[in-house]
Protein backbone atom coordinates (compact mmCIF):
# COMPACT_ATOMS: atom_id res chain seq x y z
CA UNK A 1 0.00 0.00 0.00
CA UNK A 2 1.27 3.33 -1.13
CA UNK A 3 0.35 7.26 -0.54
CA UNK A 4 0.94 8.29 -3.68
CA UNK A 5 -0.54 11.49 -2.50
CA UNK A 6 0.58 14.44 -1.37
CA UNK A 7 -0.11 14.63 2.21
CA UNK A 8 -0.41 12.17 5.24
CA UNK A 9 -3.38 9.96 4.91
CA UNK A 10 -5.62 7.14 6.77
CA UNK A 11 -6.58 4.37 4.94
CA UNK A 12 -8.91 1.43 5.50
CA UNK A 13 -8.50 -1.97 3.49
CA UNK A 14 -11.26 -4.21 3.43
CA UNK A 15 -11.70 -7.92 1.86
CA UNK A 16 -15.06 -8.74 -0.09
CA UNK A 17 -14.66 -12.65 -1.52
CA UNK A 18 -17.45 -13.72 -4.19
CA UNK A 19 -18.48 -16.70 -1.79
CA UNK A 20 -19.46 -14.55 1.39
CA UNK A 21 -20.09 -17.62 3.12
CA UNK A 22 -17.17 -18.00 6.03
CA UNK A 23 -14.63 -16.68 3.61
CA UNK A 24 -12.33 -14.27 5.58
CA UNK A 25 -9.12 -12.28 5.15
CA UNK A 26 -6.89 -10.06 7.57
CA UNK A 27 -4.57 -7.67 6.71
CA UNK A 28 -1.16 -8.51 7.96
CA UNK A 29 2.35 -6.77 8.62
CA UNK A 30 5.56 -8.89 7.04
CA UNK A 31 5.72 -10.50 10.28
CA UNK A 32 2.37 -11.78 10.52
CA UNK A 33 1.24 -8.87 13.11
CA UNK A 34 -2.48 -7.97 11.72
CA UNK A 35 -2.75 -4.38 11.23
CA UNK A 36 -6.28 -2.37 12.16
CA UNK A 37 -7.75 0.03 10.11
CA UNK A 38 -7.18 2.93 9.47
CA UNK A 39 -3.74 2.76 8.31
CA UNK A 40 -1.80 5.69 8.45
CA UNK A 41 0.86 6.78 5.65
CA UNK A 42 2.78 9.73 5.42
CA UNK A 43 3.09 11.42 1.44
CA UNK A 44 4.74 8.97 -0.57
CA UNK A 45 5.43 6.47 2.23
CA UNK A 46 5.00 2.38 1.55
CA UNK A 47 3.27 -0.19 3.77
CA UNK A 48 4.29 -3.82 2.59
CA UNK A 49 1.31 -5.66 3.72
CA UNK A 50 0.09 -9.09 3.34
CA UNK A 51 -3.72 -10.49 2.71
CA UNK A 52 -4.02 -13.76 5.18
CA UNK A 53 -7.05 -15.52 3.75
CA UNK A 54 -8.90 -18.24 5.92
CA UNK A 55 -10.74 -20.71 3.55
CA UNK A 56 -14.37 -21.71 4.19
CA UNK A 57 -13.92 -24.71 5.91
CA UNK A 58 -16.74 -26.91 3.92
CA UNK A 59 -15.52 -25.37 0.72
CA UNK A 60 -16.47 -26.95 -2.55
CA UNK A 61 -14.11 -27.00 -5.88
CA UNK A 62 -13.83 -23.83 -7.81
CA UNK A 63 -12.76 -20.92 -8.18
CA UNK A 64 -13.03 -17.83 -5.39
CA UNK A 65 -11.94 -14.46 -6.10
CA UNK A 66 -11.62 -11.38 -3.85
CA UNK A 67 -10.96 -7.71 -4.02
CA UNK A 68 -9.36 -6.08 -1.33
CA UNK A 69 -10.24 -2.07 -1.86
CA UNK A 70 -8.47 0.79 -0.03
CA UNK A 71 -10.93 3.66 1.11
CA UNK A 72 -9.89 6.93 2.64
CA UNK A 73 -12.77 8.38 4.43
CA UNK A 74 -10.64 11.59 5.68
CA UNK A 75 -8.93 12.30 2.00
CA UNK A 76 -12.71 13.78 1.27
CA UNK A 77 -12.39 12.63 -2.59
CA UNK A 78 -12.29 9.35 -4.43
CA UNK A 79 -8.42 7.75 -4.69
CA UNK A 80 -6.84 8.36 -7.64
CA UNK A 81 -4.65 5.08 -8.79
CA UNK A 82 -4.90 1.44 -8.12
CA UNK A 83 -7.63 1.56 -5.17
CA UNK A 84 -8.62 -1.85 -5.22
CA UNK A 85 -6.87 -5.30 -6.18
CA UNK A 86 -8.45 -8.55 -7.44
CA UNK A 87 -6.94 -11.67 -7.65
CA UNK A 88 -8.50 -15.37 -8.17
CA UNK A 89 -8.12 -18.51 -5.69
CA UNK A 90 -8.00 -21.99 -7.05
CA UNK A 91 -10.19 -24.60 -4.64
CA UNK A 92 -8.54 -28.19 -5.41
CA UNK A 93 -10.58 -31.03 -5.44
CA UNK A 94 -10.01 -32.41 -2.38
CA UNK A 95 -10.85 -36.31 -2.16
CA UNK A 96 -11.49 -38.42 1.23
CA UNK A 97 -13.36 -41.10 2.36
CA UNK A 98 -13.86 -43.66 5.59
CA UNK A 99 -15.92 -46.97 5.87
CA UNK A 100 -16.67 -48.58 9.36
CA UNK A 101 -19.41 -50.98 10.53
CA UNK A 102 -20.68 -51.61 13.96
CA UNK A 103 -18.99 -54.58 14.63
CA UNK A 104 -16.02 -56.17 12.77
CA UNK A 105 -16.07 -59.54 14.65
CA UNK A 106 -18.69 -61.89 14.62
CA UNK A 107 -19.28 -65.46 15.32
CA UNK A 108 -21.78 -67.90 12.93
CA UNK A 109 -22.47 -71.57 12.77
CA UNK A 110 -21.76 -72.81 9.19
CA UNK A 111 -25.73 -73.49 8.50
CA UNK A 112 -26.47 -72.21 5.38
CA UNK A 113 -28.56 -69.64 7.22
CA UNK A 114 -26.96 -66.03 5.86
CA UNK A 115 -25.71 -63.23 7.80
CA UNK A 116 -26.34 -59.64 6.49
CA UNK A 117 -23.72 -56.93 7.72
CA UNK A 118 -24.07 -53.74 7.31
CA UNK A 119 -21.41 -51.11 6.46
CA UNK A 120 -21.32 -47.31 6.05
CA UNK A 121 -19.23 -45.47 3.55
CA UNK A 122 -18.87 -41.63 3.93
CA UNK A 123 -17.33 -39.26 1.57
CA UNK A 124 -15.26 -36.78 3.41
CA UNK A 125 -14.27 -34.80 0.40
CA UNK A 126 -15.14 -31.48 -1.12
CA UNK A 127 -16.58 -32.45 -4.42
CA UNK A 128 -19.48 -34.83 -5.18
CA UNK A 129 -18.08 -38.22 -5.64
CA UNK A 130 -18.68 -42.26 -6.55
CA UNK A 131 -16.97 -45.45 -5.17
CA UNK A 132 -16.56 -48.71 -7.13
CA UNK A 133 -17.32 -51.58 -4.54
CA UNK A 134 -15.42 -54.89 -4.13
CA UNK A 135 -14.40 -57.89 -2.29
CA UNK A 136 -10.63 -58.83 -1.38
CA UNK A 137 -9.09 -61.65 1.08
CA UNK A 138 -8.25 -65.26 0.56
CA UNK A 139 -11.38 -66.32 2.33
CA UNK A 140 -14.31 -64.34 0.29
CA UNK A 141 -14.47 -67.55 -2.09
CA UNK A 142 -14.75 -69.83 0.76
CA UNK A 143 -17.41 -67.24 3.01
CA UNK A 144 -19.25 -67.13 -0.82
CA UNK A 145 -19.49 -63.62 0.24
CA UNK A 146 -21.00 -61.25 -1.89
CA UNK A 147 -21.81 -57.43 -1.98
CA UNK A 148 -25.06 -55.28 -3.38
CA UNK A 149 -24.01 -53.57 -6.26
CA UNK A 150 -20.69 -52.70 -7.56
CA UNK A 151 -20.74 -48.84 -7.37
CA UNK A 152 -22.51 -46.52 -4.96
CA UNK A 153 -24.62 -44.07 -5.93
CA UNK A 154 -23.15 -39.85 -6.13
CA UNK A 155 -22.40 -39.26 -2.40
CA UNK A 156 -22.81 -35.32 -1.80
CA UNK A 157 -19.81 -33.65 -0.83
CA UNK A 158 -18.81 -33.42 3.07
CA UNK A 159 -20.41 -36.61 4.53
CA UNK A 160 -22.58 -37.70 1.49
CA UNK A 161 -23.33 -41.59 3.29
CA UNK A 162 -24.47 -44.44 2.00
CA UNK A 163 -24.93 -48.30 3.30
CA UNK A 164 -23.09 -50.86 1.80
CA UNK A 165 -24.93 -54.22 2.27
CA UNK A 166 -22.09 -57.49 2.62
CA UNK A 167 -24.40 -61.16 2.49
CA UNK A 168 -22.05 -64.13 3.67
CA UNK A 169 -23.97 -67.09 2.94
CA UNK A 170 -22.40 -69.52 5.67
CA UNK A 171 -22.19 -72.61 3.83
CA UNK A 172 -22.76 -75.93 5.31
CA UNK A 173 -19.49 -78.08 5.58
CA UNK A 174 -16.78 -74.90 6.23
CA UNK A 175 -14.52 -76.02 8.43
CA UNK A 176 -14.40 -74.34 12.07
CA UNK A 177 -11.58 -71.46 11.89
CA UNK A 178 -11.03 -67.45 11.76
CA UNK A 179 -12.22 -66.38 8.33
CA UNK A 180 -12.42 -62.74 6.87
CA UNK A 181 -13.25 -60.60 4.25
CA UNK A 182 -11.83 -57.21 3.39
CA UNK A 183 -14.70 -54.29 1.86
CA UNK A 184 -13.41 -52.23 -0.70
CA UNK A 185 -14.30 -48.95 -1.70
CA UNK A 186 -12.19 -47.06 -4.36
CA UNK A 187 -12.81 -43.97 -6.18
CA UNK A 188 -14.20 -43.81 -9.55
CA UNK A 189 -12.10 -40.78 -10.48
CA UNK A 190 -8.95 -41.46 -8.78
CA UNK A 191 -8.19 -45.45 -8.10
CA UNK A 192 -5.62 -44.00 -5.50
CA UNK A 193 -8.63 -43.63 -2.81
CA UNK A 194 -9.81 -46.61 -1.55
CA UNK A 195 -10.55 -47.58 2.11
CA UNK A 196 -11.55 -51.02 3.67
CA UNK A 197 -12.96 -52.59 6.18
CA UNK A 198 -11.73 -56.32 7.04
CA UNK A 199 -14.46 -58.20 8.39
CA UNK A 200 -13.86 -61.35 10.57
């Protein structure tokens, strides 16, 4: 911030961002000291300032931009120069997910009767996503375990949920012993997301 003018003056700086909602920004010194309003420059003095900007926590993807505009109440006319600067803010994709169930241990009798379990898959990222579904472990051939479906449906950003539904048929004649089976869940968009749940 300079006074290009030509006589001491007290300036305010103020932050609008296009996506009011928990946006923020405070003017800060070099060494991270936030500076009120007004700030006072004598004729052609400089103020090296900085613009800390605190993201909207539940963000989504996207663009943001901002102008940060310098007003001079006292100077009793408009500013002549650069009184306002605009710049852009790039909102990455950020992708997350977890899966849990209630329990993760069980005991069954090798009837032929099924057991259902239930799982819930959560999408902890910014952006709207989908999860292919599978089965992994040496035992899911043996359990005859299957899943419903192979993808979820579009889970809504921040928490979108959905159930995922695992059948294990218990099949008459398996040997007594520890058995499991691991639930996937990988990303559609990006097969480097995936979380499981083992399931013994």
């Amino acid at each position: 911030l300079q006074n290009v003018g030509n006589r001491d003056a007290s300036y305010f700086l103020a932050p609008t961002f296009s996506d009011s909602g928990a946006w923020s920004g405070v003017v800060e010194n070099e060494t991270g000291v936030a500076i009120p309003n007004p700030i006072v420059l004598a004729k052609a003095e400089v103020a090296n300032l900085f613009l800390n900007v605190t993201a909207n926590p539940r963000a989504t993807p996207g663009v943001i931009s901002f102008n940060l505009r310098a007003t001079c109440p006292s100077c009793g006319t408009s500013l002549f120069g650069a009184d306002v600067l605009a710049r852009n803010i790039e909102v990455p994709i950020l992708r997350d997910a977890s899966i849990g169930s209630d329990e993760s241990n069980f005991q069954s009798a090798a009837d032929g009767v099924p057991e259902t379990v239930y799982l819930s898959l959560l999408n902890l990222g910014n952006d709207d996503e989908q999860y292919a579904l599978s089965l992994g472990g040496p035992h899911k051939y043996l359990l005859g375990a299957e899943i419903a479906g192979d993808t979820t449906a579009i889970l809504d950003a921040w928490d979108g949920e959905t159930t995922i539904i695992l059948t294990l048929p218990m099949p008459v004649g398996l040997s007594p012993g520890m058995y499991y089976v691991d639930v996937i869940a990988t990303n559609i968009d990006d097969a480097l997301i995936s979380v499981s749940q083992r399931m013994n």
